[in-house]
C-alpha atoms as a PDB file:
ATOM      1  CA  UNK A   1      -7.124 -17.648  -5.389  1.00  0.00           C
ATOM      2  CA  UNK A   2      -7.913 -14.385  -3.798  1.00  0.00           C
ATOM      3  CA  UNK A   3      -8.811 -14.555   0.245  1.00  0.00           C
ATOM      4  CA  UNK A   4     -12.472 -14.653   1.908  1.00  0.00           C
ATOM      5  CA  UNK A   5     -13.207 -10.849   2.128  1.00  0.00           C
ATOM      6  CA  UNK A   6     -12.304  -9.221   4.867  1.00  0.00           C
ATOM      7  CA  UNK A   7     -14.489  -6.691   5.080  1.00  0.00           C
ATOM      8  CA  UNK A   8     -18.108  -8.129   6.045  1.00  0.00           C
ATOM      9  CA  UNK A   9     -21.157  -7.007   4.080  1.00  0.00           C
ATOM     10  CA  UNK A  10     -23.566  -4.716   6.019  1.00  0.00           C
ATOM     11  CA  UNK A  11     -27.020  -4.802   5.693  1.00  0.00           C
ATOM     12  CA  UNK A  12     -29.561  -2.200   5.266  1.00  0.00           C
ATOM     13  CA  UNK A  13     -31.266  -1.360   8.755  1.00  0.00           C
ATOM     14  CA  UNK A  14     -34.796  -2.096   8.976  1.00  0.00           C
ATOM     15  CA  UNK A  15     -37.596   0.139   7.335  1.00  0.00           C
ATOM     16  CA  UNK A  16     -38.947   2.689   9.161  1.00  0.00           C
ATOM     17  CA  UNK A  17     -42.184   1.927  10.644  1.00  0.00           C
ATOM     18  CA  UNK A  18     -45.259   3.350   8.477  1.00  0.00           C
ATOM     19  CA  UNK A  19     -46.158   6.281  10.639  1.00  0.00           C
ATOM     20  CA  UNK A  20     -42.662   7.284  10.519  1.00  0.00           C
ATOM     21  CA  UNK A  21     -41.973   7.001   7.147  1.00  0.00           C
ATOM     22  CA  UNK A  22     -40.669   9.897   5.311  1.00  0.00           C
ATOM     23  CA  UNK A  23     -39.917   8.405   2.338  1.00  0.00           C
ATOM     24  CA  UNK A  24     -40.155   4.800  -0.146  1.00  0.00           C
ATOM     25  CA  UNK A  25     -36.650   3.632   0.487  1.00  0.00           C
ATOM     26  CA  UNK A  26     -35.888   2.434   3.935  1.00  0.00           C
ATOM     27  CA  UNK A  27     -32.850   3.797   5.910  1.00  0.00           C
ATOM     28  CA  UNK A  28     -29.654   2.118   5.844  1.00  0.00           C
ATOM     29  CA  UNK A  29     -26.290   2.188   7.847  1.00  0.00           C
ATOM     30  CA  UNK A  30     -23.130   4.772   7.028  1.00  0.00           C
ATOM     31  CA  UNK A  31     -21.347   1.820   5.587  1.00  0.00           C
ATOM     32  CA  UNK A  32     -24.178   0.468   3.260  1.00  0.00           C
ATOM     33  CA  UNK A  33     -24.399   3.996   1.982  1.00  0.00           C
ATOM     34  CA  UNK A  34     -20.571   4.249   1.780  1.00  0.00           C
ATOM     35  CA  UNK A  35     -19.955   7.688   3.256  1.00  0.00           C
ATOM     36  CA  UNK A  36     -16.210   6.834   3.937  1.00  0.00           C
ATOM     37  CA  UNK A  37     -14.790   6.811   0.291  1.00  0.00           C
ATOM     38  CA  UNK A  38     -15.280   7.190  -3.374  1.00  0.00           C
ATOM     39  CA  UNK A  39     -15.808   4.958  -5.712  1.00  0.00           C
ATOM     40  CA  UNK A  40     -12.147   4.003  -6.987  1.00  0.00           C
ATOM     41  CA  UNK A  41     -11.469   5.177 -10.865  1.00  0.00           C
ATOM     42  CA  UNK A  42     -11.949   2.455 -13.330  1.00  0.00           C
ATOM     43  CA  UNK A  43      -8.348   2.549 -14.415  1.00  0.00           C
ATOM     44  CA  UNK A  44      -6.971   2.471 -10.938  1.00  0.00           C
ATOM     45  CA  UNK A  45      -8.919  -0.557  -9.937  1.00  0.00           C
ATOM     46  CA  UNK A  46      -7.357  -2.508 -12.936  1.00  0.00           C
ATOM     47  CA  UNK A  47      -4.082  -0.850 -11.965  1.00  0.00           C
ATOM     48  CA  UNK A  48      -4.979  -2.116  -8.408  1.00  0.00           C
ATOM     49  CA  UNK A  49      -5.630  -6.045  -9.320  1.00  0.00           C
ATOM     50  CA  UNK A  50      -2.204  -6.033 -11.471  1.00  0.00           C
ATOM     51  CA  UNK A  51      -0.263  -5.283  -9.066  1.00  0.00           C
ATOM     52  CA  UNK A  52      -2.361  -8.003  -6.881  1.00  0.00           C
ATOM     53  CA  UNK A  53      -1.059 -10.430  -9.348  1.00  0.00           C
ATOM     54  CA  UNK A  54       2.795  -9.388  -9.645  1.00  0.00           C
ATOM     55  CA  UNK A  55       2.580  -9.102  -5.758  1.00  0.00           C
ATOM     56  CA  UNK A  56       1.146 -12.916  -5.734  1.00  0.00           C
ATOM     57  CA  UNK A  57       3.646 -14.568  -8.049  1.00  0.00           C
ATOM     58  CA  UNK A  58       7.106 -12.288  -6.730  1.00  0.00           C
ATOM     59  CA  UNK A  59       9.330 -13.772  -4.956  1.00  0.00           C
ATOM     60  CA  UNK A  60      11.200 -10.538  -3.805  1.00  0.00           C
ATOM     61  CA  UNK A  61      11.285  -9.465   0.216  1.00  0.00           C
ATOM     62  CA  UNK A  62       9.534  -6.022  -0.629  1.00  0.00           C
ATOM     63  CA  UNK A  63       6.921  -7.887  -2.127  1.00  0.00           C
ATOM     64  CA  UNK A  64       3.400  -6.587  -0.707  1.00  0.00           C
ATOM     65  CA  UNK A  65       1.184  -9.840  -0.362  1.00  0.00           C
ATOM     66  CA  UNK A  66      -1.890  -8.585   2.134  1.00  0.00           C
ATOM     67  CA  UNK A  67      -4.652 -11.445   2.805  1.00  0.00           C
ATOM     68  CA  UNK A  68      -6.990  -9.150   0.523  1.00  0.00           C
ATOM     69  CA  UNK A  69      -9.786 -10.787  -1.353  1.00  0.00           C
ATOM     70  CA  UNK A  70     -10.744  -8.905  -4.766  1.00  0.00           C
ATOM     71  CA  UNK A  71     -13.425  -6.686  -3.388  1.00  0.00           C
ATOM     72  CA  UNK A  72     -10.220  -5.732  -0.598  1.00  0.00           C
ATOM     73  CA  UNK A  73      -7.847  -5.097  -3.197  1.00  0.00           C
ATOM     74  CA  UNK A  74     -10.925  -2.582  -5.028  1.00  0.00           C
ATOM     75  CA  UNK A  75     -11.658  -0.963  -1.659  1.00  0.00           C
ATOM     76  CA  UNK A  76      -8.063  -0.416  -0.706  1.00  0.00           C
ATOM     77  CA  UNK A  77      -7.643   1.315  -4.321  1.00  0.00           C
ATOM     78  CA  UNK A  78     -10.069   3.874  -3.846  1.00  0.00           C
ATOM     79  CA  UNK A  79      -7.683   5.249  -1.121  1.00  0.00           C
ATOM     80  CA  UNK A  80      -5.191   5.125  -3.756  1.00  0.00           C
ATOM     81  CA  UNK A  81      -3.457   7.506  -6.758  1.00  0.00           C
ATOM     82  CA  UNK A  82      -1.975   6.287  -9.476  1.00  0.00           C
ATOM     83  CA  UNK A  83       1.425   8.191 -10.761  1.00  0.00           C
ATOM     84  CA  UNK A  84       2.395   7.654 -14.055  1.00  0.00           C
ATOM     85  CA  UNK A  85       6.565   8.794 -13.501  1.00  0.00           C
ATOM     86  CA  UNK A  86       9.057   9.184 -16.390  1.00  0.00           C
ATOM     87  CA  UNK A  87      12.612   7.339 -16.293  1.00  0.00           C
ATOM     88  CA  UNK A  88      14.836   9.648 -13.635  1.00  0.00           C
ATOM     89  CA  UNK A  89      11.852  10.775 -11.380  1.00  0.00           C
ATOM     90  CA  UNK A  90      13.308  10.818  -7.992  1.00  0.00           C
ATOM     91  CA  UNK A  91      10.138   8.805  -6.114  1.00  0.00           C
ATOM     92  CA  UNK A  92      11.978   8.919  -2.161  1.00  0.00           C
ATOM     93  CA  UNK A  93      14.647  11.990  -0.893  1.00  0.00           C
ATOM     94  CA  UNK A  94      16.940  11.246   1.950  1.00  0.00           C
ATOM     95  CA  UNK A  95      16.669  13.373   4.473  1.00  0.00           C
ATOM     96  CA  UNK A  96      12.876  14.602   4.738  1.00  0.00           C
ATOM     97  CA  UNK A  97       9.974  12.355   6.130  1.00  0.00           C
ATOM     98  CA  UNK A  98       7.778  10.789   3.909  1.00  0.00           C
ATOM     99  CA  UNK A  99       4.644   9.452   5.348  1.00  0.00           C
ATOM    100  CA  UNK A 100       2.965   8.230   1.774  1.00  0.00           C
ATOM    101  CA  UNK A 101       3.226   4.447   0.478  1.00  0.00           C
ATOM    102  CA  UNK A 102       3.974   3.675  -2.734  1.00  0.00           C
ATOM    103  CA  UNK A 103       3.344   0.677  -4.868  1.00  0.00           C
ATOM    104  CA  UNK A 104       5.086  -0.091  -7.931  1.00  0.00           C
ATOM    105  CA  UNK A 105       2.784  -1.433 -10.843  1.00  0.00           C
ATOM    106  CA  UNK A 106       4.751  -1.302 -13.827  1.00  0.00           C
ATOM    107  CA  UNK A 107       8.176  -0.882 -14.686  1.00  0.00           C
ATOM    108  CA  UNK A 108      11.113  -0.620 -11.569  1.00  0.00           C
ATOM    109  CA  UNK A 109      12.735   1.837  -9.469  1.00  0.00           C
ATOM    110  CA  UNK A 110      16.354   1.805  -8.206  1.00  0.00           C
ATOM    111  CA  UNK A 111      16.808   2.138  -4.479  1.00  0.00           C
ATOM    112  CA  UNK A 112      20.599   2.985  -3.105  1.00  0.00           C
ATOM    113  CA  UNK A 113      21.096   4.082   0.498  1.00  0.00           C
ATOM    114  CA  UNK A 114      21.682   7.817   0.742  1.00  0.00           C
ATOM    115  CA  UNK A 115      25.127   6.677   3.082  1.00  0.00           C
ATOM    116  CA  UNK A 116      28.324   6.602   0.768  1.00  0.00           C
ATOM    117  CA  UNK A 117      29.793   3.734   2.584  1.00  0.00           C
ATOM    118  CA  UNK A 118      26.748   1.715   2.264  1.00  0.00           C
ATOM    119  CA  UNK A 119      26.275   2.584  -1.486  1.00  0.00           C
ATOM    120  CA  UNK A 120      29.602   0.483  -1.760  1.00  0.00           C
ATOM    121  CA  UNK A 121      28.255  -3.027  -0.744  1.00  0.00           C
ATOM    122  CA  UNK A 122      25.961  -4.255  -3.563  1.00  0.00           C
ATOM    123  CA  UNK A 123      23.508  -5.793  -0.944  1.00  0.00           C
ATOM    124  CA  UNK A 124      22.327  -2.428  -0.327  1.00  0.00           C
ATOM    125  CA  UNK A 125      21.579  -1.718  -4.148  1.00  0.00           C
ATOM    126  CA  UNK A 126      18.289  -2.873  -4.925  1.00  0.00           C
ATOM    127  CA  UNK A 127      15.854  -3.272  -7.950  1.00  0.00           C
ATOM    128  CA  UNK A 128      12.525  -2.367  -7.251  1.00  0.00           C
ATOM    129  CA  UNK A 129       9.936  -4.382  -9.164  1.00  0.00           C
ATOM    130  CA  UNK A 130       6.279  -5.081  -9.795  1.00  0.00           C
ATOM    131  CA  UNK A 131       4.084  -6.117  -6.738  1.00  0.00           C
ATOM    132  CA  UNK A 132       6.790  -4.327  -4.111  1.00  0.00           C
ATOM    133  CA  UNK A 133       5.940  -2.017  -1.601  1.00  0.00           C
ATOM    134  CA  UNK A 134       8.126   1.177  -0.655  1.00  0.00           C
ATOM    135  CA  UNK A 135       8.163   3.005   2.405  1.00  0.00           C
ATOM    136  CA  UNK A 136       7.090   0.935   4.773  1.00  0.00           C
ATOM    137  CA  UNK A 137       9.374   1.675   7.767  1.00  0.00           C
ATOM    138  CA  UNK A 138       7.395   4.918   7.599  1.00  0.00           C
ATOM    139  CA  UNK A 139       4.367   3.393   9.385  1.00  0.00           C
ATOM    140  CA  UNK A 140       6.264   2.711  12.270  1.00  0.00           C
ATOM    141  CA  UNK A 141       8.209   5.775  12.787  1.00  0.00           C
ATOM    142  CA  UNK A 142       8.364   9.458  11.577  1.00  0.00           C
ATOM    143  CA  UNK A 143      11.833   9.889  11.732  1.00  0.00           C
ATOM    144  CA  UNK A 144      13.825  11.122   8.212  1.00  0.00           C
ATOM    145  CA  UNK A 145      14.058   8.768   5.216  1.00  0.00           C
ATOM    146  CA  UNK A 146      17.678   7.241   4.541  1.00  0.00           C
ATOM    147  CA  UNK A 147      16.638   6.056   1.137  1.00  0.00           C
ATOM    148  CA  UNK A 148      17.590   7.693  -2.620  1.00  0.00           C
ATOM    149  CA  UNK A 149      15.090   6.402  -5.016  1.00  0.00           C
ATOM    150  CA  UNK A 150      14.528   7.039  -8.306  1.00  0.00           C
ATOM    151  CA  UNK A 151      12.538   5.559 -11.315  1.00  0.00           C
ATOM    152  CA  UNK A 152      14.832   3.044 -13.514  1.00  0.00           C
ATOM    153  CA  UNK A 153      12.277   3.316 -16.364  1.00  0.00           C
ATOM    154  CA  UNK A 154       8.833   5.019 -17.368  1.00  0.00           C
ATOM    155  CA  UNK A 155       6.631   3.417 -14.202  1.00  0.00           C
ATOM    156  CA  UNK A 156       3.462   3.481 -12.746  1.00  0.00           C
ATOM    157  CA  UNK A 157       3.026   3.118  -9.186  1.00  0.00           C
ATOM    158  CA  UNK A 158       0.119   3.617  -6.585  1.00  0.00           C
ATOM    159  CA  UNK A 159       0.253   6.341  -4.328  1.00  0.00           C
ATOM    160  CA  UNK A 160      -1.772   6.242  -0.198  1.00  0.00           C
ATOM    161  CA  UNK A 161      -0.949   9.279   1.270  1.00  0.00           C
ATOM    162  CA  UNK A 162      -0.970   9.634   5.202  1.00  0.00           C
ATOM    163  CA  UNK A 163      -4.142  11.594   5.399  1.00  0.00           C
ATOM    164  CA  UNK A 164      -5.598   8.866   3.149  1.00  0.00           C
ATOM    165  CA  UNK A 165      -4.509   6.057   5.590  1.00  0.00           C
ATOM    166  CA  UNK A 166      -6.113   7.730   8.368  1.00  0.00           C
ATOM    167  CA  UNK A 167      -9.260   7.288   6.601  1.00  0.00           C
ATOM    168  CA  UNK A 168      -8.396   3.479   5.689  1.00  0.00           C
ATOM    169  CA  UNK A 169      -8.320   3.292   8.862  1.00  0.00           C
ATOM    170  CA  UNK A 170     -11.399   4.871  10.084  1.00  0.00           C
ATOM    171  CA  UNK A 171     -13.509   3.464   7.402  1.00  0.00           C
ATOM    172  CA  UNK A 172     -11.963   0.083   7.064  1.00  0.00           C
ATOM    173  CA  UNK A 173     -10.256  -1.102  10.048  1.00  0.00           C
ATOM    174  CA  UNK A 174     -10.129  -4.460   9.335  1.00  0.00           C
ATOM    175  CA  UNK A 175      -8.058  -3.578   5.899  1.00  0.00           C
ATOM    176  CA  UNK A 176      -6.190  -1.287   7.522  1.00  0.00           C
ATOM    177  CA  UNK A 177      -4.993  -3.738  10.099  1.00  0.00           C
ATOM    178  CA  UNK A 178      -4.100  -6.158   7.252  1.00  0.00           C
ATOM    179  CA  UNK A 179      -2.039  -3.405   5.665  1.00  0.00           C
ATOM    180  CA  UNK A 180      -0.086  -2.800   8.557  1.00  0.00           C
ATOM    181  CA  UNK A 181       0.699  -6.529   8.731  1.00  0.00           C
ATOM    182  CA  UNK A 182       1.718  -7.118   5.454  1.00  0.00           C
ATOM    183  CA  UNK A 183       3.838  -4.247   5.640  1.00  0.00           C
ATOM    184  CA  UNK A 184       5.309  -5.475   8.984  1.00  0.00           C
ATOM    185  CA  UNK A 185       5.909  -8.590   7.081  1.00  0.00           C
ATOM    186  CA  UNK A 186       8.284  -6.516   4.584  1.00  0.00           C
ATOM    187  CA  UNK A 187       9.576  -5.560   7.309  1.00  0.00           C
ATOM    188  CA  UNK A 188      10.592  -8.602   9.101  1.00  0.00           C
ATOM    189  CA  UNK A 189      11.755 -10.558   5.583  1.00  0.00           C
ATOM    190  CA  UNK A 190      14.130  -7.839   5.105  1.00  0.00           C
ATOM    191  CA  UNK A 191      15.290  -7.963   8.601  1.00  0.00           C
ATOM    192  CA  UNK A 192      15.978 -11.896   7.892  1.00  0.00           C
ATOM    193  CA  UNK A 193      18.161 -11.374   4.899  1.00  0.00           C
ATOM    194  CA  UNK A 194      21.596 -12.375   5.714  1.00  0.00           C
ATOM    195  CA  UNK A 195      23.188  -8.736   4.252  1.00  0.00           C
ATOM    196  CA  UNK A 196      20.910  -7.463   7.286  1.00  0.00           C
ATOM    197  CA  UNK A 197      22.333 -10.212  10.106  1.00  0.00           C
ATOM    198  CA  UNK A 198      26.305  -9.170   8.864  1.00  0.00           C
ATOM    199  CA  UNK A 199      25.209  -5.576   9.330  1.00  0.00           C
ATOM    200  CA  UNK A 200      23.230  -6.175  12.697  1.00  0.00           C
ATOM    201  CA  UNK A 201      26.841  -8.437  14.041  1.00  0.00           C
ATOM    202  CA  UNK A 202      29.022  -5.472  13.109  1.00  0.00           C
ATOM    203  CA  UNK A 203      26.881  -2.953  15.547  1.00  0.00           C
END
């Protein structure tokens, strides 16, 4: 079952008073006339709500589970593209920073570190599939990627740019802020995994 929205429905502001009234309809606020974003693409907001479902039932640590309700999931896609990426398609680069979050929907990317030593231990290999998030460290800091990824098959994934989370944010604080948490959640799973303790007592 999909969360109580978070986003709380606005309504319209009071009519103008008669002798003031310029036209039929009365006024209404910047967020009942939704100014902040576009309507989401039919296809992307089914895109959106499958990969609310793989998300929901994966039991992987990169899995992105947000508190979104359905009308979340349809406002958080219209801040979204969706890539369509042939088998090969090298998705993350070590080296430069990438600030964009991506969310596979179909099909799975391989992740390897871009460190030769650390390409040796298979803990560090990784299967990306439905419902996972990738690139979330890159919320919390802009320095360089360490990550090679690249598409393991033909896969669709969902693409929120920086300057498109800056306007999440503006526009929709309250998903914004769930975002960032489920992200930090990610985060903090991965963290937990006992591959990332060995590595942390070695330092």
């Amino acid at each position: 079952m999909f969360q109580t929205s978070i986003e709380s429905s606005v309504r319209n502001a009071p009519a103008v008073d008669r002798r003031f009234a310029f036209t039929a309809k009365p006024m209404q606020f910047a967020a009942a006339m939704d100014v902040c974003r576009q309507r989401a693409p039919a296809h992307v907001d089914c895109d959106v709500m499958r990969f609310a479902a793989e998300a929901r039932k994966s039991a992987s640590r990169h899995a992105f589970q947000p508190a979104f309700s359905a009308d979340d999931w349809r406002t958080f896609s219209s801040y979204c593209v969706a890539r369509r990426l042939p088998a090969g398609t090298r998705v993350l680069i070590p080296g430069p920073a990438d600030r964009t979050l991506r969310f596979v929907v179909e099909g799975s990317l391989w992740q390897e570190p871009a460190n030769a030593a650390a390409r040796a231990t298979p803990s560090h290999l990784k299967l990306l599939m439905p419902g996972t998030i990738l690139g979330e460290d890159s919320l919390f800091s802009d320095g360089p990627g360490d990550l090679d990824i690249h598409t393991f098959e033909d896969s669709l994934i969902l693409e929120l740019s920086l300057p498109r989370q800056k306007e999440l944010m503006a526009c929709c604080p309250a998903i914004a802020f769930e975002l960032l948490r489920a992200a930090g959640a990610v985060i903090a799973a991965r963290n937990r995994a006992p591959e990332a303790r060995e590595a942390l007592a070695t330092c």
